[in-house]
C-alpha atoms as a PDB file:
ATOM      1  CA  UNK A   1     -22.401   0.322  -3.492  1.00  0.00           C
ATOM      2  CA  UNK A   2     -19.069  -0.851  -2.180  1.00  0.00           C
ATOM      3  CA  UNK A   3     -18.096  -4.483  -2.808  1.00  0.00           C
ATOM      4  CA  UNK A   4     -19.020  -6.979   0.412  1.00  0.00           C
ATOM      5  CA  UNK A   5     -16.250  -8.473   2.229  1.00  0.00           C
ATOM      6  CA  UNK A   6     -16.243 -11.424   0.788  1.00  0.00           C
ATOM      7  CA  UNK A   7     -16.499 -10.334  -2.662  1.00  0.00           C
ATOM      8  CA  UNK A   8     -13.307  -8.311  -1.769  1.00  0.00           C
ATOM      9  CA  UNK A   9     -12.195 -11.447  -0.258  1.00  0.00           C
ATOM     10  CA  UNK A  10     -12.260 -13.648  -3.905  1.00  0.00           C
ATOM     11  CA  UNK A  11     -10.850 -10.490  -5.802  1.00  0.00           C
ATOM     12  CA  UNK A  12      -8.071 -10.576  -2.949  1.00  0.00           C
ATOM     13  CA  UNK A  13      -7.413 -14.345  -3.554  1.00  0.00           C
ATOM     14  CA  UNK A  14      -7.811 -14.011  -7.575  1.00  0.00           C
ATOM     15  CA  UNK A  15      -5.092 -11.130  -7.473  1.00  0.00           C
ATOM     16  CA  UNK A  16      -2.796 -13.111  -5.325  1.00  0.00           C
ATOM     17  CA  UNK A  17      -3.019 -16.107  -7.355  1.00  0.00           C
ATOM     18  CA  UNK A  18      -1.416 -18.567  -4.746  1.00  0.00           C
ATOM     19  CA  UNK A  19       0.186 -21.574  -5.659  1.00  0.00           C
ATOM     20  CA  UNK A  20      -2.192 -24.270  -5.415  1.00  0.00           C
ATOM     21  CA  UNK A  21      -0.219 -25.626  -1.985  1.00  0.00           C
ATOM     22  CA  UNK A  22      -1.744 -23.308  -0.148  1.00  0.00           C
ATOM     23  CA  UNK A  23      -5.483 -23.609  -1.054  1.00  0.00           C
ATOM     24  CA  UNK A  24      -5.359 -25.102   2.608  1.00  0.00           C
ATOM     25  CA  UNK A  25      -4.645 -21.352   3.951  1.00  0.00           C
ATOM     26  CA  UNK A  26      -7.503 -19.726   1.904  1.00  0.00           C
ATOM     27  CA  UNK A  27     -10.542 -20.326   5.315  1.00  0.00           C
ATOM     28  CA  UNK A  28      -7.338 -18.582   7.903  1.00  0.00           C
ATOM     29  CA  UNK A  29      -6.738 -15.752   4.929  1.00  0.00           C
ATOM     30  CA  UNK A  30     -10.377 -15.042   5.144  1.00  0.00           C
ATOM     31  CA  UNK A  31     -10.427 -14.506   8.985  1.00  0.00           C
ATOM     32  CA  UNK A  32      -7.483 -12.350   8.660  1.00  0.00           C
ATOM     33  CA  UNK A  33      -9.060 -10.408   5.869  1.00  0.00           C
ATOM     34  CA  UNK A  34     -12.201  -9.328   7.352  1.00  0.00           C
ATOM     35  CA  UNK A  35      -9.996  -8.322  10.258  1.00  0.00           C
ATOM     36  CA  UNK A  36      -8.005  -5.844   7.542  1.00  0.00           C
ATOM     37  CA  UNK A  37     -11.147  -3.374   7.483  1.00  0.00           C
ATOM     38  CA  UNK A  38      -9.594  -0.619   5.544  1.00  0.00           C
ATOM     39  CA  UNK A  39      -6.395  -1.680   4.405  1.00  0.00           C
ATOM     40  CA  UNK A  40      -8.459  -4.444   2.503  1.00  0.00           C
ATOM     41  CA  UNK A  41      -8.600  -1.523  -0.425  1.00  0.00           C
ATOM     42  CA  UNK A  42      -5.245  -0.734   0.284  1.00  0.00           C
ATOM     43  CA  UNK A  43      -4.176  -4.227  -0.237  1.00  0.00           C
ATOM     44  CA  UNK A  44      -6.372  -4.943  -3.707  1.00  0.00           C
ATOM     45  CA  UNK A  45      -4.383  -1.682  -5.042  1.00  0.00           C
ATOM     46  CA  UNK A  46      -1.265  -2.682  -3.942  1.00  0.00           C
ATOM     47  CA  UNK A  47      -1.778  -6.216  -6.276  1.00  0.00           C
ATOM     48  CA  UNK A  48      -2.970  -4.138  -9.208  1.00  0.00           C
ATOM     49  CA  UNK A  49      -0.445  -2.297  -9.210  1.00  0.00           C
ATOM     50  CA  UNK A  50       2.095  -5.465  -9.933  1.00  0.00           C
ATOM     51  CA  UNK A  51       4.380  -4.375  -7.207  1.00  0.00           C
ATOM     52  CA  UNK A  52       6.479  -7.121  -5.618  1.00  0.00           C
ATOM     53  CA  UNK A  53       4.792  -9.302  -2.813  1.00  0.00           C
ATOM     54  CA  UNK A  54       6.283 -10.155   0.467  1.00  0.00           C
ATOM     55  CA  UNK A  55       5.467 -13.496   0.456  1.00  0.00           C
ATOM     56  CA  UNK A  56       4.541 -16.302  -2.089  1.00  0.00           C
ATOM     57  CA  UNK A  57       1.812 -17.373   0.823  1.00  0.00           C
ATOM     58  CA  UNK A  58      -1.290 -15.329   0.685  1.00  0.00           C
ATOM     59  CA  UNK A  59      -1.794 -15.642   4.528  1.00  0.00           C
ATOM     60  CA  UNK A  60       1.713 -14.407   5.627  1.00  0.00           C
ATOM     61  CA  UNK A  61       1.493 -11.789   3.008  1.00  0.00           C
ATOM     62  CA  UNK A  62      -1.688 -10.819   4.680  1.00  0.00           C
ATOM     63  CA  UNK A  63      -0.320 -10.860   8.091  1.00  0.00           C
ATOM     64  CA  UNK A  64       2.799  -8.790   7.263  1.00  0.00           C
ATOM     65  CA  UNK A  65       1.083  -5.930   4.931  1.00  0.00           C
ATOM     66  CA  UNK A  66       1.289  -2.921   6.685  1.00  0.00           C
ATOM     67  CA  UNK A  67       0.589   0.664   5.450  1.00  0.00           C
ATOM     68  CA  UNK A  68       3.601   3.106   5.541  1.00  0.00           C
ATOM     69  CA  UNK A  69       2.841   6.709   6.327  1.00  0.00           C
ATOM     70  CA  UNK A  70       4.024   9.055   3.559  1.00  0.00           C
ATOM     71  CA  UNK A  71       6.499  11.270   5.161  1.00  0.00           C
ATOM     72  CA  UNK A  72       6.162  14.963   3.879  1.00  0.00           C
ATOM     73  CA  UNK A  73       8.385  17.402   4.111  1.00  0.00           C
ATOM     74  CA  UNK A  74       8.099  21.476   3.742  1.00  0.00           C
ATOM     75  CA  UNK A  75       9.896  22.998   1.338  1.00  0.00           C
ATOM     76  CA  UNK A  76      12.559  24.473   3.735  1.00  0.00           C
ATOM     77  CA  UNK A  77      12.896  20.763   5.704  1.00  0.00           C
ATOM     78  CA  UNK A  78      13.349  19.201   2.559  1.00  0.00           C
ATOM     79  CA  UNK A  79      16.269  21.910   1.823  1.00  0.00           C
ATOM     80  CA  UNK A  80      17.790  21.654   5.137  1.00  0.00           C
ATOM     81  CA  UNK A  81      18.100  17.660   4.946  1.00  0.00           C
ATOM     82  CA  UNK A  82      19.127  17.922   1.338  1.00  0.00           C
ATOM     83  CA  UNK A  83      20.963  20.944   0.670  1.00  0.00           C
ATOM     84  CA  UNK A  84      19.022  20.879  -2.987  1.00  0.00           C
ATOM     85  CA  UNK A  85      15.302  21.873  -3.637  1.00  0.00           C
ATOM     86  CA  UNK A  86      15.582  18.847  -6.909  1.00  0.00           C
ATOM     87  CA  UNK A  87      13.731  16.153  -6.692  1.00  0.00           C
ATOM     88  CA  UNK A  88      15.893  13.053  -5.050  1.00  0.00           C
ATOM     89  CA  UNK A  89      15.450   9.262  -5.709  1.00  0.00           C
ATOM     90  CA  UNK A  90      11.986   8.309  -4.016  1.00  0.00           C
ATOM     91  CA  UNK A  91      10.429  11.898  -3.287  1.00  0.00           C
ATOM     92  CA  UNK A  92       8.216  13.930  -5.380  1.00  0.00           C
ATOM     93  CA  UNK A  93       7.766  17.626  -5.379  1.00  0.00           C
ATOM     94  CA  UNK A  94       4.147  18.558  -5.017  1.00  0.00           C
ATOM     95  CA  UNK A  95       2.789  22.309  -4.793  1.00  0.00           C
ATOM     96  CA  UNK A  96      -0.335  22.552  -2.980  1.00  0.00           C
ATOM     97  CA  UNK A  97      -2.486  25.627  -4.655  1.00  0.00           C
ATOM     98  CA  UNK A  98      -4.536  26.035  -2.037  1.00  0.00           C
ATOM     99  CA  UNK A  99      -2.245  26.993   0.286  1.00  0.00           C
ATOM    100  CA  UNK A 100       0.107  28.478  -1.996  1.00  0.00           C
ATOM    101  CA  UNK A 101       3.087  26.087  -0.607  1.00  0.00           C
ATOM    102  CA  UNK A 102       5.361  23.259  -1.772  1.00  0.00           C
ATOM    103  CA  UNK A 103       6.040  20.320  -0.180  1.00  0.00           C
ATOM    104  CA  UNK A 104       8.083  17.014  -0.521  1.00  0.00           C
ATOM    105  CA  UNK A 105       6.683  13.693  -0.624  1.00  0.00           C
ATOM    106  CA  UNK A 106       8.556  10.418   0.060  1.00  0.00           C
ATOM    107  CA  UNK A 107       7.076   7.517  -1.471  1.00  0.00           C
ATOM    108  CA  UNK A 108       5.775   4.765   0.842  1.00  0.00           C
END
């Protein structure tokens, strides 16, 4: 059974670990949280994952996450752009066995 909102919610606010100053912000972070739907799992991986936060405030963070689309490119795009079928800073070659192909993967 998935986790309810507001259990997300506290695992949110525990990952983010905001300075105390803005325990005032937590009631607004909640109403922007629960309007999140899906990106709310996005968001909890992101803060696992120790990457760098936006913001030191948990409700701008929340306002400015966005997801990026991953940008794929065939094997013959990724060529054409590069003029090399290596691997270049930020995208990962990925062959896809059931179609038999390989593609290109920028990193979001």
């Amino acid at each position: 059974m998935q986790a309810s909102i507001m259990e997300n919610f506290d695992l949110f606010w525990d990952l983010f670990d905001p300075d105390p100053e803005f325990n005032n912000r937590r009631r607004a972070c909640r109403e922007l949280w629960e309007k999140k739907g899906e990106q709310q799992q996005v968001i909890l991986e992101f803060l696992k994952s120790g990457k760098q936060r936006s913001s030191r405030n948990p409700y701008y963070f929340l306002a400015d996450f966005r997801v990026r689309p991953q940008q794929t490119l065939s094997y013959a795009d990724y060529y054409a752009k590069f003029g090399t079928t290596e691997e270049q800073v930020g995208w990962q070659r990925k062959f896809i066995p059931e179609e038999q192909r390989t593609v290109y993967i920028k990193a979001g």
